[in-house]
C-alpha atoms as a PDB file:
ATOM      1  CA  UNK A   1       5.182 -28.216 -11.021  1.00  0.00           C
ATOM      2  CA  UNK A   2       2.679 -25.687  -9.553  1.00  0.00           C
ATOM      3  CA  UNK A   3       1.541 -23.131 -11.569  1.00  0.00           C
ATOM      4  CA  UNK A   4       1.628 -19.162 -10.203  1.00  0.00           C
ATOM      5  CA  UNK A   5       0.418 -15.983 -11.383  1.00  0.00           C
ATOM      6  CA  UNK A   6       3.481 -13.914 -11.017  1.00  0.00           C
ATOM      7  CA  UNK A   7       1.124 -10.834 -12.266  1.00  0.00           C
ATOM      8  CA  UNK A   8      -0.782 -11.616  -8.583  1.00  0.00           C
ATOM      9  CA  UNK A   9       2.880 -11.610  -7.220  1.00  0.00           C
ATOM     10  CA  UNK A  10       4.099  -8.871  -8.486  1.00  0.00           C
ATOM     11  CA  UNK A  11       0.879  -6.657  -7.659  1.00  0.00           C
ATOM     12  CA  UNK A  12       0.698  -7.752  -4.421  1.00  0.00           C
ATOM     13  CA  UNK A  13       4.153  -6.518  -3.383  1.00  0.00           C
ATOM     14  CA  UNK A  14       3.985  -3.467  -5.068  1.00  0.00           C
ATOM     15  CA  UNK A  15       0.607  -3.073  -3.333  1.00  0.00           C
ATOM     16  CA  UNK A  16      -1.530  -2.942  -6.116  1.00  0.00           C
ATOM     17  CA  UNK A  17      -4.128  -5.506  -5.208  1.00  0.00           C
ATOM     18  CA  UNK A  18      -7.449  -5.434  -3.011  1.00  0.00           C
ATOM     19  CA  UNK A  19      -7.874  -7.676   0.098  1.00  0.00           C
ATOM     20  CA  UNK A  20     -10.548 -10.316  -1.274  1.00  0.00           C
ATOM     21  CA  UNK A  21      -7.924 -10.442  -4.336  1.00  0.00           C
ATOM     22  CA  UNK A  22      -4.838 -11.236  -1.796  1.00  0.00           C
ATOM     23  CA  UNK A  23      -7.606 -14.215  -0.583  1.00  0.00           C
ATOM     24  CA  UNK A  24      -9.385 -15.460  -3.532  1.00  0.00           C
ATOM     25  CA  UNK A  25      -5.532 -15.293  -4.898  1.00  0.00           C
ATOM     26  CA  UNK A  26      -3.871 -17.175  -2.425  1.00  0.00           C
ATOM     27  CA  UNK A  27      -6.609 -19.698  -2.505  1.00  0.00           C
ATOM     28  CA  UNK A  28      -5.959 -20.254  -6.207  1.00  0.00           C
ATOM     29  CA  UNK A  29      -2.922 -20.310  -6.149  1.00  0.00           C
ATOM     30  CA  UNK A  30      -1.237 -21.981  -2.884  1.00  0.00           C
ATOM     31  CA  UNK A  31      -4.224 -23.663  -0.847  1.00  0.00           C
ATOM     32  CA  UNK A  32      -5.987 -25.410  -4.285  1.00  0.00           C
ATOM     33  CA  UNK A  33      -2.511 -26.349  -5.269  1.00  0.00           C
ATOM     34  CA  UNK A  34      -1.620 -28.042  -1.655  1.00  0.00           C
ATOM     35  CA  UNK A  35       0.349 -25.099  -1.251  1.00  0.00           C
ATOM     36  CA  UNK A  36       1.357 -22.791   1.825  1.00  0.00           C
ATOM     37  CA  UNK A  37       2.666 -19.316   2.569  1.00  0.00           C
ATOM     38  CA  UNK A  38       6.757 -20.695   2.454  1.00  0.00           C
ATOM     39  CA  UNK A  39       5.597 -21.575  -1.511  1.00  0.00           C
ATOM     40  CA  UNK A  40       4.781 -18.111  -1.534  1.00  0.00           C
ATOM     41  CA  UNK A  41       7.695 -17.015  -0.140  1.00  0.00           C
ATOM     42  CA  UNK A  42      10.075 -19.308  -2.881  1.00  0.00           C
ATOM     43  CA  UNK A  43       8.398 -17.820  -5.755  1.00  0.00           C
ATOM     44  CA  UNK A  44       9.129 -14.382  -4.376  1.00  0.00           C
ATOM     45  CA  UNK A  45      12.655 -15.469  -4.273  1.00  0.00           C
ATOM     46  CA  UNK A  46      12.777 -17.206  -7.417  1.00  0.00           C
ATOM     47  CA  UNK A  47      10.901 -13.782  -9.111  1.00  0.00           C
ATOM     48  CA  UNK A  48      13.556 -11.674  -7.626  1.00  0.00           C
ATOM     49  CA  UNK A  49      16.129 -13.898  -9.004  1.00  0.00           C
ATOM     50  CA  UNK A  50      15.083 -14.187 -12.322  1.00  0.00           C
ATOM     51  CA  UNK A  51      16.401 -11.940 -14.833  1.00  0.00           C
ATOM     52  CA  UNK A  52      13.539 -12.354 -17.417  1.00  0.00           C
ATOM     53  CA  UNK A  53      10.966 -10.811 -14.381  1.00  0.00           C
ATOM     54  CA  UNK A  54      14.119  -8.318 -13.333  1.00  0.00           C
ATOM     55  CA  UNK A  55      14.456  -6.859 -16.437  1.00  0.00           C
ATOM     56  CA  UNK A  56      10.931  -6.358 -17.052  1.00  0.00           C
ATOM     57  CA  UNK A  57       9.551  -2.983 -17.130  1.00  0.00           C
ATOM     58  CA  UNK A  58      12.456  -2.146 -14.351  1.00  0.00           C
ATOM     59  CA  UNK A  59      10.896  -4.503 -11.939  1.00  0.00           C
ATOM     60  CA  UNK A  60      12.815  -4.805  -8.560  1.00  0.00           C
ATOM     61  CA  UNK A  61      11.582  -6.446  -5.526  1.00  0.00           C
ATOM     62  CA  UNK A  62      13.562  -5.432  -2.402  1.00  0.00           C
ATOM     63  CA  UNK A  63      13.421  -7.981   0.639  1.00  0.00           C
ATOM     64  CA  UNK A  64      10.935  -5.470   2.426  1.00  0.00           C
ATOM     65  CA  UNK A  65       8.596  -5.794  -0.223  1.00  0.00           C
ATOM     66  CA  UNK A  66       8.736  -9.540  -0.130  1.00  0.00           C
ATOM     67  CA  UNK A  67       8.662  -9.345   3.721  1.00  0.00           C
ATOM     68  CA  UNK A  68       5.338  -6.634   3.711  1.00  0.00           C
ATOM     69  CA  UNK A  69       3.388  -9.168   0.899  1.00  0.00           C
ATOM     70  CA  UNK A  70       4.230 -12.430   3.184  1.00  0.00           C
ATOM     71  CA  UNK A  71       2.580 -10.463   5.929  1.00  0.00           C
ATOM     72  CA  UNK A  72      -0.002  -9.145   4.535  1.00  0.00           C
ATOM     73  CA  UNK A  73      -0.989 -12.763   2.977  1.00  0.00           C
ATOM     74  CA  UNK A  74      -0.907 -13.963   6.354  1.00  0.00           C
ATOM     75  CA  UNK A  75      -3.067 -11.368   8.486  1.00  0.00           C
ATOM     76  CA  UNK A  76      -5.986 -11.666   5.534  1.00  0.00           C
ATOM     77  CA  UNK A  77      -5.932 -15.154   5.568  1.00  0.00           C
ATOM     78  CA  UNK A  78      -5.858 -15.223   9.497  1.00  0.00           C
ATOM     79  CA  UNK A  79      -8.486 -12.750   9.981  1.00  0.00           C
ATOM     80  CA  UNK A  80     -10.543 -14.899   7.259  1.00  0.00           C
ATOM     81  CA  UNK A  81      -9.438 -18.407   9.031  1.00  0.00           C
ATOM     82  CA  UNK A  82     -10.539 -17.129  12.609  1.00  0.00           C
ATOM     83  CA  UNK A  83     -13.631 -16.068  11.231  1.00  0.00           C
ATOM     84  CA  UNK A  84     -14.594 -18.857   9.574  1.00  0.00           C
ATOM     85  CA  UNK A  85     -13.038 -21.812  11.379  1.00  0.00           C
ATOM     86  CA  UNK A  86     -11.921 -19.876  14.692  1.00  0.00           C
ATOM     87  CA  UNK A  87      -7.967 -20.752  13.835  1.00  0.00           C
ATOM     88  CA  UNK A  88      -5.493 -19.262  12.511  1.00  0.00           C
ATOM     89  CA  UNK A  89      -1.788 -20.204  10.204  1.00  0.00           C
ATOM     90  CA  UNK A  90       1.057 -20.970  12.665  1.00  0.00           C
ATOM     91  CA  UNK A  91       4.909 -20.965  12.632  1.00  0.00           C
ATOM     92  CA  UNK A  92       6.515 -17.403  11.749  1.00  0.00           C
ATOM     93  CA  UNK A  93       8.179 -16.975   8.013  1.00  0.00           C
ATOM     94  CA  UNK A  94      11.182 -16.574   8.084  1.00  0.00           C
ATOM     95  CA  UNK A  95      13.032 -13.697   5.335  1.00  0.00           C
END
């Protein structure tokens, strides 16, 4: 089982979390794991489904929220991918 920060989730769709954090994050978390941005997406859903993370601290995460962190992810790690290797993630995620 892969392990996840849900503290990193969490922040990051409430937008509480700086751009090399989304990156160094993501590269913890999904790319050192052999993980990809559809992981990302199934702990979001799993998160919002959970009633030990619902019920903490009135935590809700609406699909836009989910939808605005996925993106997000992606256009730092693009920008960082075409910068570094000149290519980018492919295939849209779907919400």
């Amino acid at each position: 089982m892969a392990k996840i920060n849900t503290n990193f989730l969490l922040r990051l769709a409430n937008n509480q979390i700086s751009k090399e954090e989304i990156l160094t994050g993501y590269m913890r978390y999904y790319v050192a794991q052999g993980r990809n941005i559809g992981d990302m997406k199934h702990d979001y859903i799993r998160i919002s489904s959970n009633v030990k993370y619902i019920n903490l601290d009135g935590i809700t995460l609406s699909s836009n929220q989910i939808k605005n962190a996925l993106n997000k992810t992606r256009q730092i790690l693009d920008k960082y991918l075409i910068f570094n290797f000149n290519c980018q993630t492919t295939d849209d995620i779907e919400i």
